[in-house]
N, C-alpha and C. Protein backbone atom coordinates (compact mmCIF):
# COMPACT_ATOMS: atom_id res chain seq x y z
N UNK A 1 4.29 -133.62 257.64
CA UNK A 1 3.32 -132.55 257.71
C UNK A 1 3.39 -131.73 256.43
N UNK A 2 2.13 -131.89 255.60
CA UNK A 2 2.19 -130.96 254.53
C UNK A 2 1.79 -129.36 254.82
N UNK A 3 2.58 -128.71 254.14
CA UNK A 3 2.50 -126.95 254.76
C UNK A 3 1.55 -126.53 253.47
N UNK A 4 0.43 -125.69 253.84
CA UNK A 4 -0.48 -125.53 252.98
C UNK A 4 -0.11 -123.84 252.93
N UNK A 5 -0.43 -123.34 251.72
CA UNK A 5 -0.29 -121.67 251.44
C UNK A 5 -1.21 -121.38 250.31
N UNK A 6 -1.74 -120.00 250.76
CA UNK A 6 -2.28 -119.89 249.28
C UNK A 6 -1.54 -119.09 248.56
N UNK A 7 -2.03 -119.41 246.97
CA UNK A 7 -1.09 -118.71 246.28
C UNK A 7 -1.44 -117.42 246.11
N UNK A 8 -0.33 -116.19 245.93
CA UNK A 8 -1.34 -115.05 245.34
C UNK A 8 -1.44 -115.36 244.29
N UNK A 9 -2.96 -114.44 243.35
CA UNK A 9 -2.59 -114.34 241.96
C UNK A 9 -1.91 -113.57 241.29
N UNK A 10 -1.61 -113.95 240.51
CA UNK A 10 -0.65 -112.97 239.17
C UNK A 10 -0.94 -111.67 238.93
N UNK A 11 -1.66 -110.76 239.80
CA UNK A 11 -2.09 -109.40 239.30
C UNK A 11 -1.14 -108.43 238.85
N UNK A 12 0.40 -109.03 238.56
CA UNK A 12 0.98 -107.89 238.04
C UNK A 12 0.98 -108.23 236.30
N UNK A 13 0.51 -109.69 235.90
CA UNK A 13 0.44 -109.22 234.80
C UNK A 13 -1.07 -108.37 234.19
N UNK A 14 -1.90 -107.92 235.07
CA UNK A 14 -2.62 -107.02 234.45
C UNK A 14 -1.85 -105.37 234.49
N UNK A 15 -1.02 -105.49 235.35
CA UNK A 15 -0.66 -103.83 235.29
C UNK A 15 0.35 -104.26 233.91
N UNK A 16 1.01 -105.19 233.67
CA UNK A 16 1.80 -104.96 232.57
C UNK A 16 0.81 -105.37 230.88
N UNK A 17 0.08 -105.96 231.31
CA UNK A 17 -1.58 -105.42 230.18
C UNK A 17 -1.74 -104.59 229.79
N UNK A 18 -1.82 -103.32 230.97
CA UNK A 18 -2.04 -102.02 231.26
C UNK A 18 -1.16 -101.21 230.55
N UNK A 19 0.63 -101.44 230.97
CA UNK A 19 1.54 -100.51 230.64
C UNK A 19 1.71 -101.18 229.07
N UNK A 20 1.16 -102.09 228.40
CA UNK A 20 0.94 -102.62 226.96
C UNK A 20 0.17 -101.79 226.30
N UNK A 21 -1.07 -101.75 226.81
CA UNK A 21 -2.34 -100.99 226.36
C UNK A 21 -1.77 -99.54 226.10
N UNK A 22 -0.89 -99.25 226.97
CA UNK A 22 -0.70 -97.35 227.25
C UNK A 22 0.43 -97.24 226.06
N UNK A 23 1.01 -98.26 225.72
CA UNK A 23 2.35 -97.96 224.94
C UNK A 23 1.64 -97.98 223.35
N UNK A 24 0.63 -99.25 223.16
CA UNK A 24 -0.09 -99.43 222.02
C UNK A 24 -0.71 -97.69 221.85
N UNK A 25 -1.78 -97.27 222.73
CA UNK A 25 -2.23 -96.35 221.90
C UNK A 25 -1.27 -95.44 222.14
N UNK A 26 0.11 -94.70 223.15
CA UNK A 26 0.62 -93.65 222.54
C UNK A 26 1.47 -94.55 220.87
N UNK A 27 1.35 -95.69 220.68
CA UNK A 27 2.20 -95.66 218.85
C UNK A 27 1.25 -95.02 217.97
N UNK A 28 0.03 -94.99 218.57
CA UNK A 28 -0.85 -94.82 217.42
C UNK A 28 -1.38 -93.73 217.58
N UNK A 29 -0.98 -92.86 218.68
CA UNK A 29 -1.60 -91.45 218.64
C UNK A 29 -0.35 -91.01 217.84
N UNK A 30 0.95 -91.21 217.78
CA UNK A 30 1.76 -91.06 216.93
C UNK A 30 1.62 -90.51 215.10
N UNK A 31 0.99 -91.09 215.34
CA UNK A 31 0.30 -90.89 213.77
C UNK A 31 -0.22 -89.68 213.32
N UNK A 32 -0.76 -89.25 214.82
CA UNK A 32 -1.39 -87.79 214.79
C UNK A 32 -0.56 -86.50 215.24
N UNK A 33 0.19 -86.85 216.45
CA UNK A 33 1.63 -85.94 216.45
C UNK A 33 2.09 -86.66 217.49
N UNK A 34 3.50 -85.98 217.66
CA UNK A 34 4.26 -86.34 219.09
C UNK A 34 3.52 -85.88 220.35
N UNK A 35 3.22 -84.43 220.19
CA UNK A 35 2.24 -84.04 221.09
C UNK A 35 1.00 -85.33 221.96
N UNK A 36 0.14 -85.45 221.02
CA UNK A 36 -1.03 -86.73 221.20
C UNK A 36 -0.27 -88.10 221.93
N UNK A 37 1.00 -88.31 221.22
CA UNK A 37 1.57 -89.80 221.88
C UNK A 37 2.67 -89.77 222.82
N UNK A 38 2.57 -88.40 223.64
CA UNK A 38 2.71 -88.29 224.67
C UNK A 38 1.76 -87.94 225.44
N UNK A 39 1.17 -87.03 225.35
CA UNK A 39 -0.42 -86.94 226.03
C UNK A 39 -0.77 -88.39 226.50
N UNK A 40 -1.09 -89.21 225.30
CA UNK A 40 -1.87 -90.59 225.37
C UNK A 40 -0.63 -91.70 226.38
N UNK A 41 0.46 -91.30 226.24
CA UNK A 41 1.65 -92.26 227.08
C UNK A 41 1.34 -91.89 228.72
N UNK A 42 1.22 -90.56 228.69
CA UNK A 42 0.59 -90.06 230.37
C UNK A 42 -0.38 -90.05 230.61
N UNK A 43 -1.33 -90.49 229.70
CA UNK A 43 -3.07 -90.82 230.27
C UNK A 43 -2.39 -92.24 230.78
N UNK A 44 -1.90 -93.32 230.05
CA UNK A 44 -1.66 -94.69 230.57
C UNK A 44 -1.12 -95.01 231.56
N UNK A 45 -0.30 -93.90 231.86
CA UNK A 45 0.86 -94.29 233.33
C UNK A 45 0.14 -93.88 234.52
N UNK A 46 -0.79 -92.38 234.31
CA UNK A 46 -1.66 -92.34 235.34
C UNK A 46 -2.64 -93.03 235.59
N UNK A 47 -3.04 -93.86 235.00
CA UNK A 47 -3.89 -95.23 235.82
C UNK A 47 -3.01 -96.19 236.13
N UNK A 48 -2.32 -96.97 234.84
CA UNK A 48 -1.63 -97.80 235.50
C UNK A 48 -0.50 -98.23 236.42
N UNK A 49 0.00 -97.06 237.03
CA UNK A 49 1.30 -97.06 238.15
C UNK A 49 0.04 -96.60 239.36
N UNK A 50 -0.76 -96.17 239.50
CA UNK A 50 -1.19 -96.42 240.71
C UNK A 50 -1.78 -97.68 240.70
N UNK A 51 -2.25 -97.40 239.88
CA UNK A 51 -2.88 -99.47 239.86
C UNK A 51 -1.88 -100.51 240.19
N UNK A 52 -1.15 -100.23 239.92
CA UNK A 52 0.00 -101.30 240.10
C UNK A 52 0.80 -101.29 241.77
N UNK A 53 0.49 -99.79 242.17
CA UNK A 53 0.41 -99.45 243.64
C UNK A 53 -0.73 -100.19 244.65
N UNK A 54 -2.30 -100.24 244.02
CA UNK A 54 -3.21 -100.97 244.45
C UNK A 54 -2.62 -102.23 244.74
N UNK A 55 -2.50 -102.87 243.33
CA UNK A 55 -2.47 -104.25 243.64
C UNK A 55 -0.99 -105.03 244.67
N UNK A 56 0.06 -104.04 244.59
CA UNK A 56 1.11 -103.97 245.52
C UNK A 56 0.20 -104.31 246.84
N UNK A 57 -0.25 -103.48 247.29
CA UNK A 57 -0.53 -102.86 248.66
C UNK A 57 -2.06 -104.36 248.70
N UNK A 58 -2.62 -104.23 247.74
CA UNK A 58 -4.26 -105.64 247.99
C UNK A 58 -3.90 -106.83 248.17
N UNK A 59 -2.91 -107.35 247.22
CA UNK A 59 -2.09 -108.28 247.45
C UNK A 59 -0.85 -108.74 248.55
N UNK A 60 -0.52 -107.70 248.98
CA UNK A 60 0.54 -107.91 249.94
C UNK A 60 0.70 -109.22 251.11
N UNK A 61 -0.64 -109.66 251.58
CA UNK A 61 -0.74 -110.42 252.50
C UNK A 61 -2.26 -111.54 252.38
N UNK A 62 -1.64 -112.48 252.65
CA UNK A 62 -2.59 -113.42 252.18
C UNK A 62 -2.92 -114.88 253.25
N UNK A 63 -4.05 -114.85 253.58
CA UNK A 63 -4.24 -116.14 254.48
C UNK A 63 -5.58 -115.91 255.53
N UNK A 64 -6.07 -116.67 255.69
CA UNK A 64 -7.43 -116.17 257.06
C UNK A 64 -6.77 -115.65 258.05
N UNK A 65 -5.51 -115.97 258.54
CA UNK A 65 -4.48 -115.54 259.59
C UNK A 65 -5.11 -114.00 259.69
N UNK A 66 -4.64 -113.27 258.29
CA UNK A 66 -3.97 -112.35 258.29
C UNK A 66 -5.29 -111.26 257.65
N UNK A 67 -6.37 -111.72 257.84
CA UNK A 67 -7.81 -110.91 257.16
C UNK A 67 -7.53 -109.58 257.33
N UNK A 68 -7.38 -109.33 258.70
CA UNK A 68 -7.36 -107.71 258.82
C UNK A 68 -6.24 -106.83 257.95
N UNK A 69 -5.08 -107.43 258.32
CA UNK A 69 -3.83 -107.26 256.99
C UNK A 69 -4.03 -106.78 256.13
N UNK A 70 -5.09 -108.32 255.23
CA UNK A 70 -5.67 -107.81 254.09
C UNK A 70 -6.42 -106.82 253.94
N UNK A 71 -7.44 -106.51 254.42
CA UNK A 71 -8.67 -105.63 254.74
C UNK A 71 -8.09 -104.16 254.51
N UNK A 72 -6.70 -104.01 255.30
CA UNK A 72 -6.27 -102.91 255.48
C UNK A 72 -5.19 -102.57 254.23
N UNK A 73 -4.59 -103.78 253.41
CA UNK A 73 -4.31 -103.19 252.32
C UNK A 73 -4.93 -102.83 251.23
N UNK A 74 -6.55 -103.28 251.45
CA UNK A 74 -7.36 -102.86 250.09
C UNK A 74 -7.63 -101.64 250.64
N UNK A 75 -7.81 -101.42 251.43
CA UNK A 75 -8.50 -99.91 252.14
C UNK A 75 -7.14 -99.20 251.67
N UNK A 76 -5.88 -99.28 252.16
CA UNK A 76 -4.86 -98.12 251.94
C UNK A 76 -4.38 -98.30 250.28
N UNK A 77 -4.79 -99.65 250.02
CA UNK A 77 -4.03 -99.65 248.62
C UNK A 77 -5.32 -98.96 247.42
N UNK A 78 -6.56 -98.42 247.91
CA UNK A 78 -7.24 -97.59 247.07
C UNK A 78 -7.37 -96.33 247.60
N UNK A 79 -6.94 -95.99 248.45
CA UNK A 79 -6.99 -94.92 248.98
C UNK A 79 -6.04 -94.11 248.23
N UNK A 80 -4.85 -94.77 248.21
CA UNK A 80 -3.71 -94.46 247.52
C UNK A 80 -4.25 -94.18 245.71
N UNK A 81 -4.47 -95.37 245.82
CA UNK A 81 -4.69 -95.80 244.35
C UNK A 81 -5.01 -93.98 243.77
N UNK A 82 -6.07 -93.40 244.61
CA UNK A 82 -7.23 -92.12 243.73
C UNK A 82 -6.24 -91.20 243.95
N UNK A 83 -5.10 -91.02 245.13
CA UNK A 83 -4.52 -89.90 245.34
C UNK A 83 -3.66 -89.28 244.40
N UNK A 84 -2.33 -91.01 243.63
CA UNK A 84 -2.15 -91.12 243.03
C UNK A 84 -2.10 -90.76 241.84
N UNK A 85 -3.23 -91.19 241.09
CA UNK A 85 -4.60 -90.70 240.41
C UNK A 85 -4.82 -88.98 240.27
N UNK A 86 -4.76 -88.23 241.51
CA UNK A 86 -5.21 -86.76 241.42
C UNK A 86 -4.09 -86.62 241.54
N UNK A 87 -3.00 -87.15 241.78
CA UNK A 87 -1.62 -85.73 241.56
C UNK A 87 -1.18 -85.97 239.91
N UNK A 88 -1.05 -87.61 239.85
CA UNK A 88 -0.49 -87.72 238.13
C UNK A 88 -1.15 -86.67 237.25
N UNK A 89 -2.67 -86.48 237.07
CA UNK A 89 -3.56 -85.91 236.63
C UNK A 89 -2.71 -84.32 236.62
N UNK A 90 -2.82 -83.56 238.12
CA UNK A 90 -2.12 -82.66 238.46
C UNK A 90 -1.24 -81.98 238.17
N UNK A 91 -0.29 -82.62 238.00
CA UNK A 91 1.16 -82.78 237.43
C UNK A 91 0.96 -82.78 236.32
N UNK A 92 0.57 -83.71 235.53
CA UNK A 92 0.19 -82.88 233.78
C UNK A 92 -0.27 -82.15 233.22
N UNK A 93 -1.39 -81.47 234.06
CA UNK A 93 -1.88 -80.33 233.79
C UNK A 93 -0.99 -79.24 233.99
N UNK A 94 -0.20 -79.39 235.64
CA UNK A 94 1.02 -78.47 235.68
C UNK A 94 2.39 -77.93 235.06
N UNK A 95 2.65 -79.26 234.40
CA UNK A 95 4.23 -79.49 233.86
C UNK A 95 3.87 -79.20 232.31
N UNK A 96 2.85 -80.42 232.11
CA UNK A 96 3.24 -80.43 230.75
C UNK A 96 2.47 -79.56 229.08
N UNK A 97 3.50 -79.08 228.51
CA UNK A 97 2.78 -77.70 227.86
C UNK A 97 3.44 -77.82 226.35
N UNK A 98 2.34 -78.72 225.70
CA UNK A 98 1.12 -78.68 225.33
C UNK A 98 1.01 -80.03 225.68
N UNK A 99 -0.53 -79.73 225.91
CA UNK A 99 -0.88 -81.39 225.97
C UNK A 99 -2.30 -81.19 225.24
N UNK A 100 -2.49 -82.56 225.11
CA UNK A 100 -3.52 -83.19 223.95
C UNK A 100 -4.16 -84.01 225.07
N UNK A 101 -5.51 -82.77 225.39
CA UNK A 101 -6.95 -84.11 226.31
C UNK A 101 -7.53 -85.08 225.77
N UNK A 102 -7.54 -84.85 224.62
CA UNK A 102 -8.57 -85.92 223.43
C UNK A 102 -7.26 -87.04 224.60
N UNK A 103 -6.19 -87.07 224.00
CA UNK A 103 -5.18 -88.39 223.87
C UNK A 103 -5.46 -88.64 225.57
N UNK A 104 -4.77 -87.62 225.92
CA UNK A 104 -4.39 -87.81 227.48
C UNK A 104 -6.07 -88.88 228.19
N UNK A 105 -7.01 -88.03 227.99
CA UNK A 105 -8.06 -88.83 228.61
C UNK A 105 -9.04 -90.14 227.76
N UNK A 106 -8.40 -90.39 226.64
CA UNK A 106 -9.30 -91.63 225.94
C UNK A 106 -8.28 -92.49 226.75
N UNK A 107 -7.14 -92.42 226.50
CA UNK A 107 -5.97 -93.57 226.76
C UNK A 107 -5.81 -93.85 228.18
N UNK A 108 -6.51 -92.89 228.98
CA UNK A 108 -6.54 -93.25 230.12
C UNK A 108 -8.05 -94.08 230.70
N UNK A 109 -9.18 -93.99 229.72
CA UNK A 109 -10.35 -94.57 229.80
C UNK A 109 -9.88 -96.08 229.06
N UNK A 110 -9.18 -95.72 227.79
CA UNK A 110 -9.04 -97.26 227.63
C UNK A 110 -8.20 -98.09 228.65
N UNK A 111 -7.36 -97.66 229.00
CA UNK A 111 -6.12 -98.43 230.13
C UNK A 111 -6.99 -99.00 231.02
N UNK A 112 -7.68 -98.40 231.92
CA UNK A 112 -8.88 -98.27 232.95
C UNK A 112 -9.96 -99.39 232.07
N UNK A 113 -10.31 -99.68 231.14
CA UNK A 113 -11.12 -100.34 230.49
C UNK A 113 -10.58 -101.87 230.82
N UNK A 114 -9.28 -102.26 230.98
CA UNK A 114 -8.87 -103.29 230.62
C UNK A 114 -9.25 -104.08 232.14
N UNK A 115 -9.55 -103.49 233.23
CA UNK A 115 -9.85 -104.21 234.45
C UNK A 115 -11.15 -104.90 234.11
N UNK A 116 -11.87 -104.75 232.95
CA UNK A 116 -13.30 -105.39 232.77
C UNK A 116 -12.48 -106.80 232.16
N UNK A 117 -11.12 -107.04 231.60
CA UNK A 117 -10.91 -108.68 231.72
C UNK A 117 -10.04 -109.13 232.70
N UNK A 118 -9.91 -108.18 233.80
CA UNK A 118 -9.00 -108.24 234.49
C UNK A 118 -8.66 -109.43 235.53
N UNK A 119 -9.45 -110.28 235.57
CA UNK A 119 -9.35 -111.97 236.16
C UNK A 119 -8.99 -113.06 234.60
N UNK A 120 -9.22 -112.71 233.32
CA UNK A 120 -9.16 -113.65 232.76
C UNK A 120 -7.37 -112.85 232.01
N UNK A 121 -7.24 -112.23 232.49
CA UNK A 121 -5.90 -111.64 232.25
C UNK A 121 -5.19 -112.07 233.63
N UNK A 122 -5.16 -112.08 234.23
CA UNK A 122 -4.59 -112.51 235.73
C UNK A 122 -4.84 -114.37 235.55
N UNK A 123 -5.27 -114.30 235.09
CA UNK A 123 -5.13 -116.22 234.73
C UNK A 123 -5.14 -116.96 233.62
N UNK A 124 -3.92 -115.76 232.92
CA UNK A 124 -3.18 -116.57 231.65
C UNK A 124 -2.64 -117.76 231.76
C-alpha cells in the first residue's frame, strides 16, 4: 500500500526573502545614518515576523481530511497576521526615539512588495 501525502510548500523561504530584503535595505539606509537603518530594519521585521506567523498558522495542516483545519488557520493566521502588524507598528512609535518614517515605512512597503513573487520564490 502506497501512503500518499501532500507536500507543504516551502513558504518559509519567502519569509527568509523577506528578512533578506529588510537586512538589504537597512545596509543601505546606512549610508544615510544609523538612525534610517534602524528605522528601515523595523519597517522589515514588522511585516515579515508576522508574515512568517501567517504562513506558520496557513500552512500548519494539510489534506482534504483536514479543510476546516485549514480554513481556520488562514482565518486565525491573518487575523493575527494585522494584529501583529498594529502592535509592531505601535511599539515603534512608542519605544523608539528617533525614528526615521521615510526608512521605517518604504522598507516596510518594499518587504510587503516581495509577496508579488511570492510563489516563484516558494519554488526555488
Amino acid at each position: 500500500m502506497i501512503k500518499q501525502s501532500i507536500a507543504r510548500p516551502p513558504v518559509y523561504r519567502i519569509v527568509l526573502v523577506q528578512l533578506g530584503v529588510a537586512f538589504i535595505a537597512a545596509t543601505l539606509f546606512l549610508l544615510k545614518s544609523q538612525e534610517a537603518a534602524y528605522s528601515a530594519l523595523l519597517g522589515g521585521l514588522i511585516y515579515a515576523l508576522p508574515n512568517a506567523y501567517f504562513a506558520y498558522k496557513a500552512f500548519q495542516y494539510t489534506g482534504a481530511r483536514q479543510v476546516s483545519y485549514v480554513l481556520r488557520g488562514f482565518y486565525q493566521g491573518g487575523m493575527w497576521k494585522l494584529v501583529l502588524t498594529g502592535i509592531g507598528f505601535g511599539l515603534a512609535f512608542k519605544f523608539v526615539e528617533p525614528l526615521d518614517l521615510l526608512a521605517l515605512f518604504s522598507t516596510f512597503v518594499v518587504v510587503q512588495s516581495t509577496n508579488v513573487f511570492a510563489a516563484k520564490i516558494a519554488n526555488l
